[in-house]
C-alpha atoms as a PDB file:
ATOM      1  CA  UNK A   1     139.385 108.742 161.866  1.00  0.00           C
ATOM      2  CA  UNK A   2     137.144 105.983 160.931  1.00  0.00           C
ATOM      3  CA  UNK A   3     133.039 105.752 160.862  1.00  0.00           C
ATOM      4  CA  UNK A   4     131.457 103.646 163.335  1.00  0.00           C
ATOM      5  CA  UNK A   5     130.937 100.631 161.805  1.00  0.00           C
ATOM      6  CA  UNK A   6     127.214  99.499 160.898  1.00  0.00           C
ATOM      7  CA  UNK A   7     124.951  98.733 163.747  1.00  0.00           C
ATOM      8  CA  UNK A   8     121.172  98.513 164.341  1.00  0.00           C
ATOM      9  CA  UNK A   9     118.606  98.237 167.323  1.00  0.00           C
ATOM     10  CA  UNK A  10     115.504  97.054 167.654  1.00  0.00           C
ATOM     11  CA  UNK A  11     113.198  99.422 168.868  1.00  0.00           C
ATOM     12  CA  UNK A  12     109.916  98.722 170.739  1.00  0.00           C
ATOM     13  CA  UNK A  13     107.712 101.440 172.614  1.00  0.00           C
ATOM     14  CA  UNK A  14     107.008 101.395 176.246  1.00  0.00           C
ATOM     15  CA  UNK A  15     104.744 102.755 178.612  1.00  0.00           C
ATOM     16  CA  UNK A  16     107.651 104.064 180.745  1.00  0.00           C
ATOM     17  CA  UNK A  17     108.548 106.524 178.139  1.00  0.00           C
ATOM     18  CA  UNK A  18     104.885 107.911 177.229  1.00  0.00           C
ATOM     19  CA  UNK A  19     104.378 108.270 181.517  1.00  0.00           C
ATOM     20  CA  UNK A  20     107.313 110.468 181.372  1.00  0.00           C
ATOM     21  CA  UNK A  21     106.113 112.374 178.879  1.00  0.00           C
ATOM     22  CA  UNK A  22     102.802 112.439 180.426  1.00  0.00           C
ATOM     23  CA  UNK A  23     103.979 113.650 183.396  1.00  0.00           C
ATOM     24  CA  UNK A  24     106.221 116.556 182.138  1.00  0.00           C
ATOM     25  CA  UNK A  25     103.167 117.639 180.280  1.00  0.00           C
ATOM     26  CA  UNK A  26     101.120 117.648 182.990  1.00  0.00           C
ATOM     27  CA  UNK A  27     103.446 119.814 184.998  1.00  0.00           C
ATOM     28  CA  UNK A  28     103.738 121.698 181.929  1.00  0.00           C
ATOM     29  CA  UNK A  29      99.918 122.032 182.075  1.00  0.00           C
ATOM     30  CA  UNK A  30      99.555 122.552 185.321  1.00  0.00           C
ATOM     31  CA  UNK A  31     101.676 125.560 185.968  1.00  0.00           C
ATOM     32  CA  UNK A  32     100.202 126.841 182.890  1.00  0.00           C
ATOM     33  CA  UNK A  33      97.031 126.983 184.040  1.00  0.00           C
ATOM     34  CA  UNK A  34      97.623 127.898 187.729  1.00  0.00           C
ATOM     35  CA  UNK A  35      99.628 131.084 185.879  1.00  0.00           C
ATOM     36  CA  UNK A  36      96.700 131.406 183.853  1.00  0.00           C
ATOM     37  CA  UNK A  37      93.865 131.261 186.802  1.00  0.00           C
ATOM     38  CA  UNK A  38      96.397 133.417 189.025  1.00  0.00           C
ATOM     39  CA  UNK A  39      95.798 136.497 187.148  1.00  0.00           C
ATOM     40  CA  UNK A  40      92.179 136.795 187.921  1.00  0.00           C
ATOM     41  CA  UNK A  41      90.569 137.830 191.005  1.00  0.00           C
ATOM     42  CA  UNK A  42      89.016 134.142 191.381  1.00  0.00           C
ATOM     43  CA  UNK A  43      89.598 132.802 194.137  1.00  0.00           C
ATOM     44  CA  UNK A  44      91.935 129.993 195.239  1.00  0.00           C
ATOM     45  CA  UNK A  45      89.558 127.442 195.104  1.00  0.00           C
ATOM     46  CA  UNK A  46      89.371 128.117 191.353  1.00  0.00           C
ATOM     47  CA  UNK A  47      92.808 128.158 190.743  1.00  0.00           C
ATOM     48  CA  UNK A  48      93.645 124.628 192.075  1.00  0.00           C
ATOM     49  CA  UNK A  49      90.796 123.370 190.192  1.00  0.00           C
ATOM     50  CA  UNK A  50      92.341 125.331 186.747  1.00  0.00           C
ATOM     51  CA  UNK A  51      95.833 123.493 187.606  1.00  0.00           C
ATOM     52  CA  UNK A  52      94.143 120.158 187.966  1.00  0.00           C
ATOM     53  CA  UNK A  53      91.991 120.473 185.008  1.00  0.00           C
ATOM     54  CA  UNK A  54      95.111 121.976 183.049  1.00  0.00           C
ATOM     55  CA  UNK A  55      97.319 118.729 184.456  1.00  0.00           C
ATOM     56  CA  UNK A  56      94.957 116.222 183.789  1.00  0.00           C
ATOM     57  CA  UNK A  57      94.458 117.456 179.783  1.00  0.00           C
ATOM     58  CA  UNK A  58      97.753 117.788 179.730  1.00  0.00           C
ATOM     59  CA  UNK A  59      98.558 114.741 180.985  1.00  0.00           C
ATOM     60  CA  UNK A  60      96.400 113.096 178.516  1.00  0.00           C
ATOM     61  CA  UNK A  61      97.604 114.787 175.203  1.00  0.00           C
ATOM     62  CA  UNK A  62     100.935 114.248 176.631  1.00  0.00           C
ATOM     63  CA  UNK A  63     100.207 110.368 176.625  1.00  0.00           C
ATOM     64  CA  UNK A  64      98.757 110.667 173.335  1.00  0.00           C
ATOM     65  CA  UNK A  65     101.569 112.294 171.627  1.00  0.00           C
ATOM     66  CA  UNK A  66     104.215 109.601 173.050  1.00  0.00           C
ATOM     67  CA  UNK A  67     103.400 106.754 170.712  1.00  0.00           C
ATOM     68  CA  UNK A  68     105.690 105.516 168.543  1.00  0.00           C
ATOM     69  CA  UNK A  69     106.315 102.638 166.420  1.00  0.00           C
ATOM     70  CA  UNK A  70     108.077  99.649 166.338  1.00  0.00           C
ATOM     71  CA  UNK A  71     110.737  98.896 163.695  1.00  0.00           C
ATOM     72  CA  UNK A  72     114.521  99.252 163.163  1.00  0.00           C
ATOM     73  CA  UNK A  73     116.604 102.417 163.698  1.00  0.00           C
ATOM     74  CA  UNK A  74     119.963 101.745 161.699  1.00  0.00           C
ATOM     75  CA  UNK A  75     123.496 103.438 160.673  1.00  0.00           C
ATOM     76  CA  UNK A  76     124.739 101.517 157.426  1.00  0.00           C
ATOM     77  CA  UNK A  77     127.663 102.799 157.462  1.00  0.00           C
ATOM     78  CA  UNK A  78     127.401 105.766 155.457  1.00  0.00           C
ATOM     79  CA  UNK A  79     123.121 107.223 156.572  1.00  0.00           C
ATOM     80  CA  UNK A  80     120.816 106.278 158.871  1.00  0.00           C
ATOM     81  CA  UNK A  81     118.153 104.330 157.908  1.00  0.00           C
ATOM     82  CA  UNK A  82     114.434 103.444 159.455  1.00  0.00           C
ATOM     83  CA  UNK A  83     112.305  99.967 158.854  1.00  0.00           C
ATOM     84  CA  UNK A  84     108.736 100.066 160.043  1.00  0.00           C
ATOM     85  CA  UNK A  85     107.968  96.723 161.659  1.00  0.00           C
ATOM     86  CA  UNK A  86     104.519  96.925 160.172  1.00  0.00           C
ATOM     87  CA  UNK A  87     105.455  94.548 157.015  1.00  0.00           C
ATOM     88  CA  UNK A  88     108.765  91.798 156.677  1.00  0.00           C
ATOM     89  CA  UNK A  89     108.489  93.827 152.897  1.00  0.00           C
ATOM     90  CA  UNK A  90     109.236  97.714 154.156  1.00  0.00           C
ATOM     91  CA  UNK A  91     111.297  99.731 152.385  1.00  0.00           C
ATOM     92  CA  UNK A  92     113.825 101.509 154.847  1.00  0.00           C
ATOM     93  CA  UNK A  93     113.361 105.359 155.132  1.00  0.00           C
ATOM     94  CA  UNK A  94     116.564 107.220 155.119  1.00  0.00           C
ATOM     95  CA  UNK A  95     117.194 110.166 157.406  1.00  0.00           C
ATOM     96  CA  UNK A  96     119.270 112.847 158.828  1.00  0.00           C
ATOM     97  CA  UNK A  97     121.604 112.177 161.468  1.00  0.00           C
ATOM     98  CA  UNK A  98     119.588 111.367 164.721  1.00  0.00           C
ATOM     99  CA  UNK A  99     119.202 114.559 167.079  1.00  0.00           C
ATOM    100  CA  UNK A 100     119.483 113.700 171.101  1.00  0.00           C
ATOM    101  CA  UNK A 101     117.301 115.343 173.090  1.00  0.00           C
ATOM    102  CA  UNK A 102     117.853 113.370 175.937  1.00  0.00           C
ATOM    103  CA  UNK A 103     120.137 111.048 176.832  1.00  0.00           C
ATOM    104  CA  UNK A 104     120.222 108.822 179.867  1.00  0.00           C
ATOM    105  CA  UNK A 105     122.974 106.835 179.638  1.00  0.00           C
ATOM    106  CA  UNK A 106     120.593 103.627 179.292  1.00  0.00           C
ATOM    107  CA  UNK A 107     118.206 105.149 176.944  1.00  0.00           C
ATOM    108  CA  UNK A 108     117.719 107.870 174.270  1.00  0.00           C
ATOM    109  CA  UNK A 109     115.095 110.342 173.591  1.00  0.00           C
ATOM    110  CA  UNK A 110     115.807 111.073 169.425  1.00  0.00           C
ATOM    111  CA  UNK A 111     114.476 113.337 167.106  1.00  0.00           C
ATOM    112  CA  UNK A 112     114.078 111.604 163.622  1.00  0.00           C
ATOM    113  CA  UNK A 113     113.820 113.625 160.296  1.00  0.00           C
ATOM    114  CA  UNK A 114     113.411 112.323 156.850  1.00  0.00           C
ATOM    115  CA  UNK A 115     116.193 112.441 154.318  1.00  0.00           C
ATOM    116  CA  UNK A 116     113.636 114.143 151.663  1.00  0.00           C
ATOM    117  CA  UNK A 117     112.099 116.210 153.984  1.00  0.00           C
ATOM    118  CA  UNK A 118     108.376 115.921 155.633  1.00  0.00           C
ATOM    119  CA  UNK A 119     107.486 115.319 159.549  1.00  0.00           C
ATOM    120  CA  UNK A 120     110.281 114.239 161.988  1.00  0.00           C
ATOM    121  CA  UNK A 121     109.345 111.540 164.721  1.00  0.00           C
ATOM    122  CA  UNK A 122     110.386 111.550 168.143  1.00  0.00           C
ATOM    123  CA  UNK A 123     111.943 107.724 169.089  1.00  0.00           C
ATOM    124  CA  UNK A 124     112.480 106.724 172.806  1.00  0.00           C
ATOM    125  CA  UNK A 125     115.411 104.026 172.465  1.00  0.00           C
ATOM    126  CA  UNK A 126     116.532 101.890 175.633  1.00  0.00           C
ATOM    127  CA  UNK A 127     119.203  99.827 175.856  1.00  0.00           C
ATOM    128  CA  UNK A 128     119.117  96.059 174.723  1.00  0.00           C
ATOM    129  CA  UNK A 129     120.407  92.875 176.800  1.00  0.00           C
ATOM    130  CA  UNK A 130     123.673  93.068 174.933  1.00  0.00           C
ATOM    131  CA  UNK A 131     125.796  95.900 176.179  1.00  0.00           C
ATOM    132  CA  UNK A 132     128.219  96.172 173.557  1.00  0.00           C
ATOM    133  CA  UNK A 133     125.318  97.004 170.917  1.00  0.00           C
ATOM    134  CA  UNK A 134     124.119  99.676 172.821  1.00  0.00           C
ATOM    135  CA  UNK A 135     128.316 100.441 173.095  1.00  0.00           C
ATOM    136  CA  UNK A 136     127.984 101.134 169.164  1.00  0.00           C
ATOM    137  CA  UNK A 137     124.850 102.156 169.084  1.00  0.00           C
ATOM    138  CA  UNK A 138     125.293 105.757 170.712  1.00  0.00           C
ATOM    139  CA  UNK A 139     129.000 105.685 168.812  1.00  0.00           C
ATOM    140  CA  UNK A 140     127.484 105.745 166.074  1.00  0.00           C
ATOM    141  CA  UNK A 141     124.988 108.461 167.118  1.00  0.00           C
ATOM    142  CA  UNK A 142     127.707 110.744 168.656  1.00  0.00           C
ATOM    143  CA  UNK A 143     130.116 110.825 165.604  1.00  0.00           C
ATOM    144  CA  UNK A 144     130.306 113.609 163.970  1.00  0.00           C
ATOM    145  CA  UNK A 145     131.102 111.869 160.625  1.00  0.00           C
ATOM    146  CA  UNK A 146     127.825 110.727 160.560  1.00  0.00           C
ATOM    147  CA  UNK A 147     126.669 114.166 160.154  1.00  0.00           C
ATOM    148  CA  UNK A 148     128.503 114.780 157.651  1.00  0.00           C
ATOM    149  CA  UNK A 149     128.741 111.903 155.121  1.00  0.00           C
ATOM    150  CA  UNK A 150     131.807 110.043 155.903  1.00  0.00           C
ATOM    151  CA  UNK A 151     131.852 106.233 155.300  1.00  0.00           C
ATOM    152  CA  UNK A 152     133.112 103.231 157.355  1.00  0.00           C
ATOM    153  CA  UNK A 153     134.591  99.988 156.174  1.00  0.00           C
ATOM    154  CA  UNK A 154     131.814  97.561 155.525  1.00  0.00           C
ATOM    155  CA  UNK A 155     134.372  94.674 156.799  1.00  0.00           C
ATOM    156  CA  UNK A 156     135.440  96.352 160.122  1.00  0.00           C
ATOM    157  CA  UNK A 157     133.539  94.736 162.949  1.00  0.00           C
ATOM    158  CA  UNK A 158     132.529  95.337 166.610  1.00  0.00           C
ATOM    159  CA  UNK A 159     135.712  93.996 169.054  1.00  0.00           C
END
């Protein structure tokens, strides 16, 4: 069995992506808090005001911790690799196989971890206008052999 062969995509964050994950954390929040507010003898005038107020901040870090940044998530071949778009003159930053925590058939929800070790990123990914990039795209995120070191041609290409 072969590697996928090389294959990049352009990534570029949306607002769809951080609204989803404002959303889930302000449910998160918000049944949190109503938990929370439920255990004292308060009244239920106080606890709908604890699950808004535990939504809403919720809500908000939720949007907050959704950015990401632009640049260039690609499999060489033999590691992933990602470019910044911040300068033309970025070195790429190798990593660990991507981890899927979501996937919706037309986008991707990846964890991203260094190659030396330090912070992982989370990556939203959609899919491009070409449909047989995305195609190798999430081949080359599904195959096992790029967890575990295994090499494609360089001269194979996409059908």
């Amino acid at each position: 069995m072969h590697a996928p062969p090389p294959v990049h995509i352009d990534v570029t964050p949306g607002w769809r992506w951080r609204a989803v994950q404002a959303l889930a954390s302000a449910a998160a929040g918000g049944v949190t808090a109503w938990w929370a507010a439920a255990q004292w003898p308060a009244g239920p005038g106080m606890t709908v005001l604890a699950t808004a107020l535990g939504a809403a901040v919720a809500a908000a870090l939720g949007w907050r911790a959704a950015r990401s940044e632009s640049g260039r998530l690609a499999w060489t071949g033999a590691q992933w690799q990602w470019t910044p778009q911040a300068g033309a003159a970025a070195a790429p930053l190798a990593l660990r196989p991507p981890l899927i925590a979501f996937d919706l058939d037309r986008a991707m929800w990846l964890r991203l971890q260094p190659l030396a070790g330090g912070r992982s990123n989370w990556l939203a990914v959609t899919q491009p206008d070409v449909a047989l990039e995305w195609a190798a795209f999430r081949a080359a995120v599904y195959f096992p052999a790029s967890r575990t070191g295994m090499r494609s041609s360089a001269g194979r290409r996409i059908p």
